[in-house]
N, C-alpha and C. Protein backbone atom coordinates (compact mmCIF):
# COMPACT_ATOMS: atom_id res chain seq x y z
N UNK A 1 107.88 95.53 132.13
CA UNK A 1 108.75 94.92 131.17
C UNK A 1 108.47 95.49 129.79
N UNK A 2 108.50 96.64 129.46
CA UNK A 2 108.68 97.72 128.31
C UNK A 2 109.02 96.74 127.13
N UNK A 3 109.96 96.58 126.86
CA UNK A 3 110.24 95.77 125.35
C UNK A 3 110.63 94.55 125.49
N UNK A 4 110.40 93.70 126.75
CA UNK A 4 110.74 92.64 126.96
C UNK A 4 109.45 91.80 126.62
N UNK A 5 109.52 90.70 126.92
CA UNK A 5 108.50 89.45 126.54
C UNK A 5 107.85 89.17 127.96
N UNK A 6 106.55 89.18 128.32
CA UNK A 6 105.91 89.03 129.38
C UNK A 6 106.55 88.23 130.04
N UNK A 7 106.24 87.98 131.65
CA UNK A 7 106.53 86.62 132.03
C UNK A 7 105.60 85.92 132.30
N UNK A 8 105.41 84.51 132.31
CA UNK A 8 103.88 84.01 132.73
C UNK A 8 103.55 83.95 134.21
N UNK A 9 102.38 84.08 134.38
CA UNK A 9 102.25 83.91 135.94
C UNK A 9 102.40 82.73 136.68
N UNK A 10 103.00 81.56 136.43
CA UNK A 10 104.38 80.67 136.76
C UNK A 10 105.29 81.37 137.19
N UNK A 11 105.87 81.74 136.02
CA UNK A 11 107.23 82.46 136.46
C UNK A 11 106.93 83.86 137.60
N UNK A 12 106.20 84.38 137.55
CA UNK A 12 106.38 85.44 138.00
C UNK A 12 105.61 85.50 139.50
N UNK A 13 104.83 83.94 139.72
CA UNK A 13 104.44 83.75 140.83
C UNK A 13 105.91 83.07 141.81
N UNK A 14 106.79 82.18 140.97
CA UNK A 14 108.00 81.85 141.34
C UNK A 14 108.91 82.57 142.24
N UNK A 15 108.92 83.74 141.73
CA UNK A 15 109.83 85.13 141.63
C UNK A 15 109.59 85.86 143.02
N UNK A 16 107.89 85.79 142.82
CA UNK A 16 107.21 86.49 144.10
C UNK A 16 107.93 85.12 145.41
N UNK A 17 107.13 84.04 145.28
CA UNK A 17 107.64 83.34 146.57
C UNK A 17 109.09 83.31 146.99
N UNK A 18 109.84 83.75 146.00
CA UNK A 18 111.45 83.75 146.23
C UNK A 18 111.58 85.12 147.65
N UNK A 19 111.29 85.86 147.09
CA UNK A 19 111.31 87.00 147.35
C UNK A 19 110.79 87.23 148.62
N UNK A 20 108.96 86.49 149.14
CA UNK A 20 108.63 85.93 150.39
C UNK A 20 109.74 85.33 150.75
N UNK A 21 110.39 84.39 150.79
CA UNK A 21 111.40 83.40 151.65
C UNK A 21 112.38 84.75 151.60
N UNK A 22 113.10 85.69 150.96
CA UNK A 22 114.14 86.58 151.31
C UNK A 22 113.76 86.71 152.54
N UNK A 23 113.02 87.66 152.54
CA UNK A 23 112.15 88.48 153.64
C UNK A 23 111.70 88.05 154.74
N UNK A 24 111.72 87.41 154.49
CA UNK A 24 111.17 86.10 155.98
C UNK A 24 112.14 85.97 156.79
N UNK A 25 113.72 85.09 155.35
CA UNK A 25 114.81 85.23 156.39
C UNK A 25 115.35 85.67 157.32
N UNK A 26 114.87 87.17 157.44
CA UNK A 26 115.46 88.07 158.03
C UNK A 26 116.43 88.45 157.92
N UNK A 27 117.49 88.45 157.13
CA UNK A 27 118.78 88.12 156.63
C UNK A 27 119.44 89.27 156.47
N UNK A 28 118.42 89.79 155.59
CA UNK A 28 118.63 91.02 154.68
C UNK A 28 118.48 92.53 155.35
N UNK A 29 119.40 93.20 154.40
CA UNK A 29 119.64 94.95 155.37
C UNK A 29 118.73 95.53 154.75
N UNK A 30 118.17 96.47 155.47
CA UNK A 30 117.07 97.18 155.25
C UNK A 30 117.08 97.83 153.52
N UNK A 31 117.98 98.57 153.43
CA UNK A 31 117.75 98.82 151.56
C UNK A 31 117.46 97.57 150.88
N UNK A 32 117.89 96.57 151.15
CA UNK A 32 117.88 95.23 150.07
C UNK A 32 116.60 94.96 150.40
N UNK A 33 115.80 94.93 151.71
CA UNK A 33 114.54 94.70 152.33
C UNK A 33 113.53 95.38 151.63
N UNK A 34 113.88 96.50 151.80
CA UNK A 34 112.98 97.89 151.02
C UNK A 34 112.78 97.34 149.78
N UNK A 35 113.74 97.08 148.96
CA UNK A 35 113.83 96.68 147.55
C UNK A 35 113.25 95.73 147.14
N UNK A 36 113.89 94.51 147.99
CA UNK A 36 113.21 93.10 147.40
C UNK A 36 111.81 93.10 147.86
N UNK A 37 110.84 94.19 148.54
CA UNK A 37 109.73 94.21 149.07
C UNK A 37 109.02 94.79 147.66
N UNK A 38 110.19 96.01 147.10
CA UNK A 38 109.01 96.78 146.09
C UNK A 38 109.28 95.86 144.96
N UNK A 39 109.97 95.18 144.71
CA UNK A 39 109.88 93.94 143.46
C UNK A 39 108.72 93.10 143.75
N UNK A 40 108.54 92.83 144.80
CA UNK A 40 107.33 92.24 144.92
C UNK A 40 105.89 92.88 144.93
N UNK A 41 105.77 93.70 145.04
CA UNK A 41 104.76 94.24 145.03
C UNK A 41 104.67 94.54 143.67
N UNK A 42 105.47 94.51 142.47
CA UNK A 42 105.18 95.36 141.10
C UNK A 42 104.73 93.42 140.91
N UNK A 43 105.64 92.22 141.39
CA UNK A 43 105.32 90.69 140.53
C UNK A 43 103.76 90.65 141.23
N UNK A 44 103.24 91.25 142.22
CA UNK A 44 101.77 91.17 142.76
C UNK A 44 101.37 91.90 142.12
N UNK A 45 101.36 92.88 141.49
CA UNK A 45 100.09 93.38 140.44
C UNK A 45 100.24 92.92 139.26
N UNK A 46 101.64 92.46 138.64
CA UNK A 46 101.78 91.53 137.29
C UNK A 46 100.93 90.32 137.25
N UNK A 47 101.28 89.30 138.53
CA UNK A 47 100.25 88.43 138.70
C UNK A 47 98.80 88.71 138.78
N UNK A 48 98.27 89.74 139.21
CA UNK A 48 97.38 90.51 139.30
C UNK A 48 96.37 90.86 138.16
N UNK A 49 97.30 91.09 137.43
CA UNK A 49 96.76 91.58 135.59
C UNK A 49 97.09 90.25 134.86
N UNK A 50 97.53 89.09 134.94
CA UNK A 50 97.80 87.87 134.23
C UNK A 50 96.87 87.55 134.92
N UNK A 51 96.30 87.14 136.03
CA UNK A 51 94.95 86.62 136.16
C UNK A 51 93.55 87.39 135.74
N UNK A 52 93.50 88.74 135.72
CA UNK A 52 92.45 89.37 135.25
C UNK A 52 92.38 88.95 133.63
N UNK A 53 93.48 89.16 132.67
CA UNK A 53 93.54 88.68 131.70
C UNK A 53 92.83 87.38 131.26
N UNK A 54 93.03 86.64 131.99
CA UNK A 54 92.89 84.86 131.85
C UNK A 54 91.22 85.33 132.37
N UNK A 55 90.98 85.43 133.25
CA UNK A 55 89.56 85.79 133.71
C UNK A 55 88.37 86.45 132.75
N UNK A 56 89.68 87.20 131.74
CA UNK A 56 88.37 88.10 131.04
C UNK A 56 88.46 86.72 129.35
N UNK A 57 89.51 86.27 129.06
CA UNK A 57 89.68 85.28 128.04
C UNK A 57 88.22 84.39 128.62
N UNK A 58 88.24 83.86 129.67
CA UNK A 58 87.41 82.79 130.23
C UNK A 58 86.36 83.29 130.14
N UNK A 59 86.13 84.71 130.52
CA UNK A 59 84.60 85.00 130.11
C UNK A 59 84.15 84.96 129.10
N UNK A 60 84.80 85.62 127.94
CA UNK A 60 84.52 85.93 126.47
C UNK A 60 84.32 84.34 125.74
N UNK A 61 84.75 83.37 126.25
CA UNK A 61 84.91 82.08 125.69
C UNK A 61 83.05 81.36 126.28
N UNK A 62 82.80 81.97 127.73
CA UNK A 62 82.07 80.99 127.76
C UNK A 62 80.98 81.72 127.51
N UNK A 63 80.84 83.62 127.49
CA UNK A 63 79.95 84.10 126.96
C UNK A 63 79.49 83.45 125.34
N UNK A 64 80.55 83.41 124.35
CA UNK A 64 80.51 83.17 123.37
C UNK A 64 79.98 81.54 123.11
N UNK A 65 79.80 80.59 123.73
CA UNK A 65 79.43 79.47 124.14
C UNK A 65 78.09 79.31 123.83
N UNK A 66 77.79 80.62 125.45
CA UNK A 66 76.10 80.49 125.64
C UNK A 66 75.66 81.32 124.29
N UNK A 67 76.19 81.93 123.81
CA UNK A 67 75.62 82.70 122.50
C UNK A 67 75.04 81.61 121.77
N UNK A 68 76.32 80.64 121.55
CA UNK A 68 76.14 79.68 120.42
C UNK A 68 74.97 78.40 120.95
N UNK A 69 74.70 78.58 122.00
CA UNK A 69 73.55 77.53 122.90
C UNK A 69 72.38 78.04 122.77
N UNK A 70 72.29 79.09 122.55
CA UNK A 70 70.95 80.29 122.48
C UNK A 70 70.56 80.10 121.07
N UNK A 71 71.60 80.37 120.12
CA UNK A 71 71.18 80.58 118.67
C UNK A 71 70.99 79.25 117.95
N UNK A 72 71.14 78.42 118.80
CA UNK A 72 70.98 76.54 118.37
C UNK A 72 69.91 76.21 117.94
């Protein structure tokens, strides 16, 4: 999403399960299959990097914590 506004990993976990239920249906013709498969796979590494993100926030917060528990 180049110049667009992130999506949160809500939304973009949303998007992914949509996309599971397509696929599942069986419904769908193989190009649309193909497709709605590689959309999912780009919202699985988005979700992917929105949790690493949050993971590294959470570290830096509680590193910075024990800093402040140490220097007490």
């Amino acid at each position: 999403m180049p110049n667009e506004e992130k999506r949160t990993f809500e939304v973009a976990l949303s998007e992914l399960e949509e996309h599971v239920r397509r696929l599942d249906g069986g419904e769908l013709e193989l190009e649309e299959s193909l497709s709605t498969f590689e959309a999912g796979v780009k919202l699985i590494r988005e979700c992917s990097e929105l949790l690493d993100d949050a993971e590294q926030r959470i570290t830096e917060l509680t590193d910075g914590a024990q800093d402040t528990e140490v220097n007490a």
